[in-house]
C-alpha atoms as a PDB file:
ATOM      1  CA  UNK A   1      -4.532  25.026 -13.342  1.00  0.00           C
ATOM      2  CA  UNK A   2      -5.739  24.198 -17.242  1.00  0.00           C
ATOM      3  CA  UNK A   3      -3.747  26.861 -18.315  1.00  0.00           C
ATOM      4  CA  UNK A   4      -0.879  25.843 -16.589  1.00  0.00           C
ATOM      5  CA  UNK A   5      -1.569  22.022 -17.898  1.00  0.00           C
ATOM      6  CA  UNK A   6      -1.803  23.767 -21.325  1.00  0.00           C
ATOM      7  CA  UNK A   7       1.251  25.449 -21.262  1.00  0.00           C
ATOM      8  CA  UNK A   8       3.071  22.083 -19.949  1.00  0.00           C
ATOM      9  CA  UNK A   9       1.384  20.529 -22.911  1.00  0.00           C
ATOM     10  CA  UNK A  10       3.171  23.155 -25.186  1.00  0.00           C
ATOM     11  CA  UNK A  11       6.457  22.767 -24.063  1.00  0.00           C
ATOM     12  CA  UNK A  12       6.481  18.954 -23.693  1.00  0.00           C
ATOM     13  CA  UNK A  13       5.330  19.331 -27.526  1.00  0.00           C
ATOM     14  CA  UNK A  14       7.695  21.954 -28.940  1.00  0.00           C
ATOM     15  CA  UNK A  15      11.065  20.279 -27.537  1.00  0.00           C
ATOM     16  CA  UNK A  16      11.183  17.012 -29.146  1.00  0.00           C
ATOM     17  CA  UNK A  17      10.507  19.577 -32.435  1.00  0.00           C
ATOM     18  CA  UNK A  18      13.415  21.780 -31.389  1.00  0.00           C
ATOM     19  CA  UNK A  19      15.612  18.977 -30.655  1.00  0.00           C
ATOM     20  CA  UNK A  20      14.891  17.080 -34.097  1.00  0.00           C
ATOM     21  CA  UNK A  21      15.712  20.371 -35.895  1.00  0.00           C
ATOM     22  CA  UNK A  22      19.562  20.919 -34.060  1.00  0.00           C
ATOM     23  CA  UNK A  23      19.728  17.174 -34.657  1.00  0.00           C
ATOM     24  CA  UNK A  24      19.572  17.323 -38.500  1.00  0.00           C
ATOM     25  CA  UNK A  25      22.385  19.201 -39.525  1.00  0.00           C
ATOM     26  CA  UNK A  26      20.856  18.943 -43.551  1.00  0.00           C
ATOM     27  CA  UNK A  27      18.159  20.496 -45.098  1.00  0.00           C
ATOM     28  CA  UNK A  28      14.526  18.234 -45.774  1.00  0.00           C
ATOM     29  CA  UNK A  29      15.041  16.051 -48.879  1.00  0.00           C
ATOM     30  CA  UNK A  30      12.267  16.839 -51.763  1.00  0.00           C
ATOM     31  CA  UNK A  31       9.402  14.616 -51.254  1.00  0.00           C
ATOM     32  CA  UNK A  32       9.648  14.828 -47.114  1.00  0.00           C
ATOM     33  CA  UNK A  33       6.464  16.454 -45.607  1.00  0.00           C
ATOM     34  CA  UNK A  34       7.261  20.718 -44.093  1.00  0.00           C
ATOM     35  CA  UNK A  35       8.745  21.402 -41.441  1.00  0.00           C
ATOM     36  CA  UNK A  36       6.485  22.791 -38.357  1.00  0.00           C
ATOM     37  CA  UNK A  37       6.528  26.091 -37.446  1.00  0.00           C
ATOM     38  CA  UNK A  38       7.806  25.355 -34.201  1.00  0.00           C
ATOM     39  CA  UNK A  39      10.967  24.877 -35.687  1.00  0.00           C
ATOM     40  CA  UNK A  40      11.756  28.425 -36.027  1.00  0.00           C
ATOM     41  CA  UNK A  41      10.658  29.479 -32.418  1.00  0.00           C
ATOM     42  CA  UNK A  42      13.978  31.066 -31.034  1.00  0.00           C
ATOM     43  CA  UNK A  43      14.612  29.337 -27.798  1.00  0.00           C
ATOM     44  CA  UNK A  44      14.845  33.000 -25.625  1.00  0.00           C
ATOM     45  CA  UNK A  45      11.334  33.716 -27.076  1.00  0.00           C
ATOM     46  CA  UNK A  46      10.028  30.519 -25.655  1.00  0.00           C
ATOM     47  CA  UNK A  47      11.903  30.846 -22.258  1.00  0.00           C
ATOM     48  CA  UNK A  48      10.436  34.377 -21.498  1.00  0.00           C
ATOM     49  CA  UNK A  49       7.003  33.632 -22.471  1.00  0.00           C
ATOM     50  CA  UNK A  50       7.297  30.814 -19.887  1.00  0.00           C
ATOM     51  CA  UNK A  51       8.494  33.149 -17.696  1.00  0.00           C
ATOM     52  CA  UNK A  52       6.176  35.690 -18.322  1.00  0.00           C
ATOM     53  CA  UNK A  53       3.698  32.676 -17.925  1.00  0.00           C
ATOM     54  CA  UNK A  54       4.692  31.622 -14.557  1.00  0.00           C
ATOM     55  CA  UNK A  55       4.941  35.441 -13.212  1.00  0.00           C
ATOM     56  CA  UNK A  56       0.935  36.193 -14.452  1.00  0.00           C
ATOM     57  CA  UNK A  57      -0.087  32.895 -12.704  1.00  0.00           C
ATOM     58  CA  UNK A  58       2.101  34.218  -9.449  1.00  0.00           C
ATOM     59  CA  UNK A  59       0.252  37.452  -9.336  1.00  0.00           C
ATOM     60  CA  UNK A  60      -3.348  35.916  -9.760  1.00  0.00           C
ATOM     61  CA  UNK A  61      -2.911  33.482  -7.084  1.00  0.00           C
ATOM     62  CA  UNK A  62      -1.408  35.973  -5.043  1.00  0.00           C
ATOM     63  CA  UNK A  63      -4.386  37.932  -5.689  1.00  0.00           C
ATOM     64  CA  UNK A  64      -6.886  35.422  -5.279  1.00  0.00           C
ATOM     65  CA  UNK A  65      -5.596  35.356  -1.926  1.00  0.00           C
ATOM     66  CA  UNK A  66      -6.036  38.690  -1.219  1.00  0.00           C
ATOM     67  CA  UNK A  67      -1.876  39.106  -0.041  1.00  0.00           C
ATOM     68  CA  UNK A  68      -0.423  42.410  -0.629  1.00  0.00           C
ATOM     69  CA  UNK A  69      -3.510  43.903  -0.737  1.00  0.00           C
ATOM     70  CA  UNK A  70      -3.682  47.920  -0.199  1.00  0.00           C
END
């Protein structure tokens, strides 16, 4: 469960960053503060680490419970 909460906690952080960056159509004016790297994370990179995320949590729950077991 915390590294499901975590990985919530990621996403909830990195889309208000995407969303700000396909909102501003300009470039950052000299004297604004960097960018974050999240910027630049390409959204299909993000999607299938969730994925990849939710499968890996799958599989140890389903092993936890001992289904599918040999």
């Amino acid at each position: 469960m915390p590294v499901a909460l975590l990985g919530f906690t990621m996403l909830a952080r990195w889309l208000p960053v995407h969303r700000a960056r396909t909102a501003a159509a300009t470039g950052a004016a000299a004297g604004q503060q960097p960018e974050p790297a999240e910027r630049y994370f390409p959204v299909p990179v993000v999607a299938g680490h969730g994925l990849f995320a939710v499968v890996t949590v799958v599989l140890v729950l389903l092993t936890a419970l001992k289904i599918g077991g040999s």
